[in-house]
PDB file of N, CA and C in Angstrom:
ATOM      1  N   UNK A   1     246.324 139.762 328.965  1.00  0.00           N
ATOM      2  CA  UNK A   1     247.587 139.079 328.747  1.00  0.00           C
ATOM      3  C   UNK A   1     247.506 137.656 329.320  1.00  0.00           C
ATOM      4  N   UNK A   2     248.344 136.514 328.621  1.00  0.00           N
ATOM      5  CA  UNK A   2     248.460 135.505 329.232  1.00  0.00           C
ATOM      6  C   UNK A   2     249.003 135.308 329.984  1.00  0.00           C
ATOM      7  N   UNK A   3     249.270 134.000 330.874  1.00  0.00           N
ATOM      8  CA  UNK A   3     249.912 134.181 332.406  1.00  0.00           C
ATOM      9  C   UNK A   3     251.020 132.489 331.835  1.00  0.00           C
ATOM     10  N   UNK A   4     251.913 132.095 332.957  1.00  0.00           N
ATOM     11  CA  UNK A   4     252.364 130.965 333.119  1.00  0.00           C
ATOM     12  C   UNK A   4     251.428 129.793 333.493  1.00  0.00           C
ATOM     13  N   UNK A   5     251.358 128.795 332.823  1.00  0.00           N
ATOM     14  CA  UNK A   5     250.836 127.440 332.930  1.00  0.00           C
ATOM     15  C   UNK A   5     248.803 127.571 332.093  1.00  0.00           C
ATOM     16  N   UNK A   6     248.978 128.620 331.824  1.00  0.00           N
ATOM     17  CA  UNK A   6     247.175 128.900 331.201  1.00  0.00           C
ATOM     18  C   UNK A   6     247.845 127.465 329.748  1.00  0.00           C
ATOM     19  N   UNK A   7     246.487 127.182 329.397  1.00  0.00           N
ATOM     20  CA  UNK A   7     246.077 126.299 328.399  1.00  0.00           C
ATOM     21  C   UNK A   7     246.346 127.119 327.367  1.00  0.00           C
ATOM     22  N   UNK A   8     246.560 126.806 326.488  1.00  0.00           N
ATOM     23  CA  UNK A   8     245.979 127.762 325.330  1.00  0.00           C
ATOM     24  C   UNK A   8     246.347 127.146 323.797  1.00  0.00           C
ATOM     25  N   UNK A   9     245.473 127.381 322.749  1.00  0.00           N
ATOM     26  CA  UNK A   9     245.229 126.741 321.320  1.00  0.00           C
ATOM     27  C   UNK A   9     245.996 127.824 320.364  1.00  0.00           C
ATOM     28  N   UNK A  10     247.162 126.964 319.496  1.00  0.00           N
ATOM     29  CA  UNK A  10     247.709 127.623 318.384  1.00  0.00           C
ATOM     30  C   UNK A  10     246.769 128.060 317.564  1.00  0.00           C
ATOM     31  N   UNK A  11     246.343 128.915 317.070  1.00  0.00           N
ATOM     32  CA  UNK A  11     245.425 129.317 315.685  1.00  0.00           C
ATOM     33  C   UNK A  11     246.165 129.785 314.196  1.00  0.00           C
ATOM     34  N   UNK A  12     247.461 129.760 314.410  1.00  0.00           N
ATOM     35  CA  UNK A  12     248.335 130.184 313.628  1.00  0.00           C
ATOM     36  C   UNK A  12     249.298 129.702 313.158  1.00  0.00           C
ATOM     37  N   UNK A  13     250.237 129.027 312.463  1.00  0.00           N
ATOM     38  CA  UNK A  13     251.029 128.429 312.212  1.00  0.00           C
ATOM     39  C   UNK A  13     252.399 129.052 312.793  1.00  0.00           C
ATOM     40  N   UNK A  14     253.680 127.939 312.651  1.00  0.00           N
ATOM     41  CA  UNK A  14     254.438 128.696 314.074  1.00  0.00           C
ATOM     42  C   UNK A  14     255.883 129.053 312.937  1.00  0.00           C
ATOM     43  N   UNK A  15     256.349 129.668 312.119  1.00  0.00           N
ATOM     44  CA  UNK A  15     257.422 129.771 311.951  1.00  0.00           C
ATOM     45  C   UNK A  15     258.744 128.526 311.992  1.00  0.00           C
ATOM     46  N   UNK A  16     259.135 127.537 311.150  1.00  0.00           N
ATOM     47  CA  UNK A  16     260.146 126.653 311.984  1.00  0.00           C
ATOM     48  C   UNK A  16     261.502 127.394 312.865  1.00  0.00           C
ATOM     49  N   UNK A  17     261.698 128.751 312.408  1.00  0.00           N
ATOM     50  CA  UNK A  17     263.032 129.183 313.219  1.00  0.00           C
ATOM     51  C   UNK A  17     262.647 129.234 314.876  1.00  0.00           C
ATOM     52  N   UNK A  18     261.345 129.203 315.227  1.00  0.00           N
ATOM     53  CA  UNK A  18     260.750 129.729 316.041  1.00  0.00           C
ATOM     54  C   UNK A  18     260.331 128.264 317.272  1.00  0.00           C
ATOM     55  N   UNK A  19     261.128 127.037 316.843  1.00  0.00           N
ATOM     56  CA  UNK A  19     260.122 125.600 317.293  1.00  0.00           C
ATOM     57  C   UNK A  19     261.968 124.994 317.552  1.00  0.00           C
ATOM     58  N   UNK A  20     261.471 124.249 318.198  1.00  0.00           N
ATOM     59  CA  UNK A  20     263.043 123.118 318.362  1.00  0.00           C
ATOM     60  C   UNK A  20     262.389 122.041 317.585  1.00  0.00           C
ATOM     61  N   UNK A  21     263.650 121.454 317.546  1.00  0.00           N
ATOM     62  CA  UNK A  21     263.718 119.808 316.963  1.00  0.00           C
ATOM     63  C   UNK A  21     264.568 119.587 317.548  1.00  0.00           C
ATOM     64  N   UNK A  22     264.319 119.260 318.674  1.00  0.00           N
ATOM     65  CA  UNK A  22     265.283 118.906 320.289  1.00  0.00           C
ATOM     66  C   UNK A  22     265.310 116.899 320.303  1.00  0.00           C
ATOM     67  N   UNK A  23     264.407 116.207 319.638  1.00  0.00           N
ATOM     68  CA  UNK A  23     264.435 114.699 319.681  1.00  0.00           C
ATOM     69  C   UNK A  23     263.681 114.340 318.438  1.00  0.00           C
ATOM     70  N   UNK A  24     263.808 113.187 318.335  1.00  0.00           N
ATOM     71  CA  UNK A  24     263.191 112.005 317.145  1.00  0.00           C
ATOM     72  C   UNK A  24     261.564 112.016 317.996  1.00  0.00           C
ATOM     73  N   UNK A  25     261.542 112.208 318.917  1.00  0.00           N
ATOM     74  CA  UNK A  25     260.185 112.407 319.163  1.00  0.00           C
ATOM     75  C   UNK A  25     258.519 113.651 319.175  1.00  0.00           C
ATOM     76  N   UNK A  26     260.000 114.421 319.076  1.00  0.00           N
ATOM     77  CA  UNK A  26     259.116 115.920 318.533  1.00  0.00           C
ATOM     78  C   UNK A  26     259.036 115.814 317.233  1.00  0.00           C
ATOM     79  N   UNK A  27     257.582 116.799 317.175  1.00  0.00           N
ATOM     80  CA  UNK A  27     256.895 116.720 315.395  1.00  0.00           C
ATOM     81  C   UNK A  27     256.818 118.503 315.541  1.00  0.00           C
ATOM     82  N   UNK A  28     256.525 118.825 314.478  1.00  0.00           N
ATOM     83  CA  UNK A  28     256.247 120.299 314.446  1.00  0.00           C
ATOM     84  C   UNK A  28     255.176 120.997 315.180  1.00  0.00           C
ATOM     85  N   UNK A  29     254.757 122.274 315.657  1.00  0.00           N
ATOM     86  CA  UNK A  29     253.520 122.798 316.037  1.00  0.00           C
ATOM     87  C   UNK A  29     252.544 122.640 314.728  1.00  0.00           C
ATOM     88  N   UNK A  30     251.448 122.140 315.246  1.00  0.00           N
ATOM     89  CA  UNK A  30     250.135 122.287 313.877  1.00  0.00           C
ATOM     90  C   UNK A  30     249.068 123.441 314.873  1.00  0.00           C
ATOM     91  N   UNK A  31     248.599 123.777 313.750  1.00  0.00           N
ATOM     92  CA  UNK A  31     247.325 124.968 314.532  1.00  0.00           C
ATOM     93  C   UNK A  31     246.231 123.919 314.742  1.00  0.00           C
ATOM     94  N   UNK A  32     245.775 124.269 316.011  1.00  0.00           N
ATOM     95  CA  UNK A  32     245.072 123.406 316.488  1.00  0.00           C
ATOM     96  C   UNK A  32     245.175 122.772 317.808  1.00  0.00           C
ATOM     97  N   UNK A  33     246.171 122.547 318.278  1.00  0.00           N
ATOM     98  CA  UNK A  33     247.366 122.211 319.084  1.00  0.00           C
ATOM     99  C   UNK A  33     247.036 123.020 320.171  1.00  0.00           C
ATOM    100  N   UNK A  34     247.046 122.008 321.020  1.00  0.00           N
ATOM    101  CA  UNK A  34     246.598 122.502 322.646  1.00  0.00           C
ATOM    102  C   UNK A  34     247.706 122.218 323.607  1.00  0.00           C
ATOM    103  N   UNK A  35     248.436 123.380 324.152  1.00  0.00           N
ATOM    104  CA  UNK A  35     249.998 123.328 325.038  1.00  0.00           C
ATOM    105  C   UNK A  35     249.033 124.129 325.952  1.00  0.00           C
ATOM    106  N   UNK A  36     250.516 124.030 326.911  1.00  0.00           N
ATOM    107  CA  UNK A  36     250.599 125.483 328.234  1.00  0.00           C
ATOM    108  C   UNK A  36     252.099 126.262 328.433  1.00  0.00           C
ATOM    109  N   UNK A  37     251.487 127.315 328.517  1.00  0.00           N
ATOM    110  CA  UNK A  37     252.931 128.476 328.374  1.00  0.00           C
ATOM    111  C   UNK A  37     253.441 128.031 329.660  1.00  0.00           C
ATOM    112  N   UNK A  38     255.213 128.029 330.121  1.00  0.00           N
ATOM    113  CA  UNK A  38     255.712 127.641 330.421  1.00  0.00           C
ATOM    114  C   UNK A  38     256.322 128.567 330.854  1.00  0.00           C
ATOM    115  N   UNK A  39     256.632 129.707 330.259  1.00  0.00           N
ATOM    116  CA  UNK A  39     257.272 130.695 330.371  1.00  0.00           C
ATOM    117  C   UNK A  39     257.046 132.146 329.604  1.00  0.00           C
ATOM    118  N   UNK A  40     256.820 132.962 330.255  1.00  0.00           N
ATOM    119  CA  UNK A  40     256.503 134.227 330.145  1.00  0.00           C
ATOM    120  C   UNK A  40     257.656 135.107 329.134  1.00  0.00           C
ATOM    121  N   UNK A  41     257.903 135.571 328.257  1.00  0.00           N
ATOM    122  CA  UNK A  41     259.070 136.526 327.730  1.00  0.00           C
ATOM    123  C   UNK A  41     259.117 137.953 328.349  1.00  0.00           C
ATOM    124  N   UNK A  42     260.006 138.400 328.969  1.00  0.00           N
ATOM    125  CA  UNK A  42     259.814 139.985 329.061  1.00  0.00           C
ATOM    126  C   UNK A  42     260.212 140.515 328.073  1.00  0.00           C
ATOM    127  N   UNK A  43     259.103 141.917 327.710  1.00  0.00           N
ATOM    128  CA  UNK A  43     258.345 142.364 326.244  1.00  0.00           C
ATOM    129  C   UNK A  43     259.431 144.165 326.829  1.00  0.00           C
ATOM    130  N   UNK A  44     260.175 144.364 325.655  1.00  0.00           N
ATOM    131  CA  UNK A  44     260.405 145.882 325.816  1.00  0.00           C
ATOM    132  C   UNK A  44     259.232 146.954 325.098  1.00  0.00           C
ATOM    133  N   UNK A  45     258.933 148.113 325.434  1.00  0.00           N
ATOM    134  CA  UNK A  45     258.214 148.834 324.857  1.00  0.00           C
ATOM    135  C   UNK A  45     258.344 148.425 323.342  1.00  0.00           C
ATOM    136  N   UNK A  46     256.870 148.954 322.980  1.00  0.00           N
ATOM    137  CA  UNK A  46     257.122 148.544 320.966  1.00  0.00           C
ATOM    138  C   UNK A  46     256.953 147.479 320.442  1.00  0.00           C
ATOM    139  N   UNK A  47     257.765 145.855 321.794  1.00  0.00           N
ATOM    140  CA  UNK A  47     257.630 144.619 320.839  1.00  0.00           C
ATOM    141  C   UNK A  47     256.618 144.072 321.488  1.00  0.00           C
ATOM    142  N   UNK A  48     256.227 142.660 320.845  1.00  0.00           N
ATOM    143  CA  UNK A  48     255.087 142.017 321.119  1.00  0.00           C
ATOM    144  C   UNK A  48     255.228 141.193 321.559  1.00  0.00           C
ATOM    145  N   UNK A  49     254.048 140.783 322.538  1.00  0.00           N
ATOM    146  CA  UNK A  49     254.113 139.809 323.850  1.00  0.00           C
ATOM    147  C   UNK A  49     254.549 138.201 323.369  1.00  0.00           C
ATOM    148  N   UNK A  50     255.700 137.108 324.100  1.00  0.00           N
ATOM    149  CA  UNK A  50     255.875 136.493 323.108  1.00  0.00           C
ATOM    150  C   UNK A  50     255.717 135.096 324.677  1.00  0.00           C
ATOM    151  N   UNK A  51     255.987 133.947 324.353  1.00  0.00           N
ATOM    152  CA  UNK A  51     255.588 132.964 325.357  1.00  0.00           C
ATOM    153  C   UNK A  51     256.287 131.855 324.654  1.00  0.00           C
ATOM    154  N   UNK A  52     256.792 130.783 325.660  1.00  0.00           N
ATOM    155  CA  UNK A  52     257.693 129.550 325.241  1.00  0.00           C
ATOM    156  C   UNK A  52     256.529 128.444 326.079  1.00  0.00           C
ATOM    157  N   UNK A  53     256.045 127.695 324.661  1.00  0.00           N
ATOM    158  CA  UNK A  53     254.931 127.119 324.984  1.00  0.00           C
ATOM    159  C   UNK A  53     255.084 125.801 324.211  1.00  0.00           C
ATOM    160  N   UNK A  54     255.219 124.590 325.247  1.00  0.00           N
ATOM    161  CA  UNK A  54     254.940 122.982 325.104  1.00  0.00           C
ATOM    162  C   UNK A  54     253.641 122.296 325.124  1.00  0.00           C
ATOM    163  N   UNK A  55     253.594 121.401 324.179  1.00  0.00           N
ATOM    164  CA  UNK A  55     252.700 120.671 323.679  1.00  0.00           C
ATOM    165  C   UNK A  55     253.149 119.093 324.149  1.00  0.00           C
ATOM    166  N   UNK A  56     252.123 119.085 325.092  1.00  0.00           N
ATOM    167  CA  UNK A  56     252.753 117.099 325.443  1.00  0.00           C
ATOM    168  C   UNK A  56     252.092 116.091 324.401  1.00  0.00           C
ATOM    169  N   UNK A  57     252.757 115.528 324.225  1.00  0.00           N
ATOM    170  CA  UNK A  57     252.412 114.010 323.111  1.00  0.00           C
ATOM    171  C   UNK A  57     251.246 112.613 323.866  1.00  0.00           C
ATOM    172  N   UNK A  58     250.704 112.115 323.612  1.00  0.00           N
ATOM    173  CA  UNK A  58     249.687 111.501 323.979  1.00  0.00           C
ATOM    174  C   UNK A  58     250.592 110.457 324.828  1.00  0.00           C
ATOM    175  N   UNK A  59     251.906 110.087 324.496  1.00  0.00           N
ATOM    176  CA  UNK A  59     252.631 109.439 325.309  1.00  0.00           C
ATOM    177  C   UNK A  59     253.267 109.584 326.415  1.00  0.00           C
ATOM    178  N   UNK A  60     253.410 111.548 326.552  1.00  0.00           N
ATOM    179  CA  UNK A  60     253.817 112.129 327.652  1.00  0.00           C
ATOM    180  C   UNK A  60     254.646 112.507 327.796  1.00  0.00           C
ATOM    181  N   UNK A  61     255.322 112.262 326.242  1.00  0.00           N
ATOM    182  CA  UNK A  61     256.647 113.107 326.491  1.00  0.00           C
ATOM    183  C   UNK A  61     256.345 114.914 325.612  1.00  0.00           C
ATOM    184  N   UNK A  62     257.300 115.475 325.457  1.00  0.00           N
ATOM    185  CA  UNK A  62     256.871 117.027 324.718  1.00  0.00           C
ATOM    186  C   UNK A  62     257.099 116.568 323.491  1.00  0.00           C
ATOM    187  N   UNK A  63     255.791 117.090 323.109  1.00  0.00           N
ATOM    188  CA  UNK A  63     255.239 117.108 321.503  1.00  0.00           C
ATOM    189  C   UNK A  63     255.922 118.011 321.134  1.00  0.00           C
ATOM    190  N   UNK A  64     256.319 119.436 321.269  1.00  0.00           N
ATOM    191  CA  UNK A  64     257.008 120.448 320.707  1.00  0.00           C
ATOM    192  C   UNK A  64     257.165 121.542 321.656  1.00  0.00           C
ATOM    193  N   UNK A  65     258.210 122.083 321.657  1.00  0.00           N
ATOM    194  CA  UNK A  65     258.532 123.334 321.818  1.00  0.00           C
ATOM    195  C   UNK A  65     258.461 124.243 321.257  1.00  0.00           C
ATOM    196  N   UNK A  66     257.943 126.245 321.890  1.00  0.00           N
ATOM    197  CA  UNK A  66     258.045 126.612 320.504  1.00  0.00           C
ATOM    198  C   UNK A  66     258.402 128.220 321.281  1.00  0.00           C
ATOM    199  N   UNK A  67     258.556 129.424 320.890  1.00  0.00           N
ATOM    200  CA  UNK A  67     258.291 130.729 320.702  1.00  0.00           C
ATOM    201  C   UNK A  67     257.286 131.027 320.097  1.00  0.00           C
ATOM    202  N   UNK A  68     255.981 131.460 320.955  1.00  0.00           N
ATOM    203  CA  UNK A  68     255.111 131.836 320.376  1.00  0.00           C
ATOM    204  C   UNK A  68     254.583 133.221 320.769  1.00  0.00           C
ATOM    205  N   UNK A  69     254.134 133.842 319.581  1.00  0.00           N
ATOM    206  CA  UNK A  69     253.647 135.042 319.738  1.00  0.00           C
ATOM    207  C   UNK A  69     252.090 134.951 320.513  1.00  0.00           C
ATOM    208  N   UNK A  70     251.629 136.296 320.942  1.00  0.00           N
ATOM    209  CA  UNK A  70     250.570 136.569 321.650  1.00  0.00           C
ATOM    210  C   UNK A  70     249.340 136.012 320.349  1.00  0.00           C
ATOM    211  N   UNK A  71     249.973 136.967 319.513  1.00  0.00           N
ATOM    212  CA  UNK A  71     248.447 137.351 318.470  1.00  0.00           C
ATOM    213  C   UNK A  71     248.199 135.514 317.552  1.00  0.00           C
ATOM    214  N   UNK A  72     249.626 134.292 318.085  1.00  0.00           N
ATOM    215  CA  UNK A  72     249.075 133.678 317.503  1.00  0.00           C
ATOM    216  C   UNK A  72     248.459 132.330 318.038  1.00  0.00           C
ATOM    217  N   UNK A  73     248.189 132.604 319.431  1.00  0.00           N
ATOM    218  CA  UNK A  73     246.635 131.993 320.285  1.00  0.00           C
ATOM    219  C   UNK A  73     245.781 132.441 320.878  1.00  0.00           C
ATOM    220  N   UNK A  74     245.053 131.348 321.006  1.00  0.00           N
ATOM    221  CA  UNK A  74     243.898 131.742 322.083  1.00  0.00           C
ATOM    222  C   UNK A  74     244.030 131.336 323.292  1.00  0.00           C
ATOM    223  N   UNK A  75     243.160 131.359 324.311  1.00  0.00           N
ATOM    224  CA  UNK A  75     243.374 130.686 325.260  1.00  0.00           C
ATOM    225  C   UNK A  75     242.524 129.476 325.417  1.00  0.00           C
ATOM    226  N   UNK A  76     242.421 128.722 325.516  1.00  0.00           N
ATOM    227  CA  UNK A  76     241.671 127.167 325.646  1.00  0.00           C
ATOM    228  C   UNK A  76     240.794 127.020 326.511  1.00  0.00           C
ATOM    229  N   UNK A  77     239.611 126.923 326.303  1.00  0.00           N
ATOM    230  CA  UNK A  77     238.563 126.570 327.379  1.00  0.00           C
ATOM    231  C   UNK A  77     238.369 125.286 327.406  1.00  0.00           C
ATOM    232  N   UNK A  78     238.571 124.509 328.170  1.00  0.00           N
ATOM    233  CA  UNK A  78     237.473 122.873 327.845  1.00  0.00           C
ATOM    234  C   UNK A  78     236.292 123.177 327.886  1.00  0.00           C
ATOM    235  N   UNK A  79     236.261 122.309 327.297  1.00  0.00           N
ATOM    236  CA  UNK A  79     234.593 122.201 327.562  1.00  0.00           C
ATOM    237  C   UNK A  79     234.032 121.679 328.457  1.00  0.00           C
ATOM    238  N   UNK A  80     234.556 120.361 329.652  1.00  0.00           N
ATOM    239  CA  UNK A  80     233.905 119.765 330.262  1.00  0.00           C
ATOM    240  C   UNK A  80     232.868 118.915 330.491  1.00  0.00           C
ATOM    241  N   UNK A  81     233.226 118.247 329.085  1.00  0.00           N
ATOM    242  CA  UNK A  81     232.533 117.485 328.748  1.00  0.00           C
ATOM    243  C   UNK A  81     233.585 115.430 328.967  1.00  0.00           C
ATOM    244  N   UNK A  82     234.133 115.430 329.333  1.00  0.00           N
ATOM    245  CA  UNK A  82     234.590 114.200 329.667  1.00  0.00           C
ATOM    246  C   UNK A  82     235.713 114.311 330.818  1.00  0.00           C
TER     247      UNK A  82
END
């Protein structure tokens, strides 16, 4: 399971009911897209693990907000290369 503040890469496209459009400065989630969960959902038996996960903008403000499901990231390794 994922934890609060882990890295992790959309691989999946995100639903729009599922994303804010909170400013003129947020754009949609694209897969590909490298955030950190922020917040954990508590999961009742049956449903699936779900996470409220921001994407910062190269300028520093949040690229997007979203509800995201488990099954639709990974977790992000750098590489460590710069």
């Amino acid at each position: 399971m994922l934890k609060e503040y882990d890295l992790v890469r959309l691989i999946l496209p995100i639903p729009s009911e599922r994303w804010s459009e909170g400013s003129e400065h947020q754009r949609p989630p694209a897969v590909g897209d490298i955030g950190a969960i922020v917040l954990v959902h508590a999961v009742q038996p049956g449903q699936r693990q779900a996470y409220v996960v921001e994407c910062i903008a190269d300028d520093g403000r949040s690229g997007w907000l979203a509800d995201v499901l488990e099954s639709e990231l990974a977790l992000h390794e750098p590489s460590g290369n710069g």
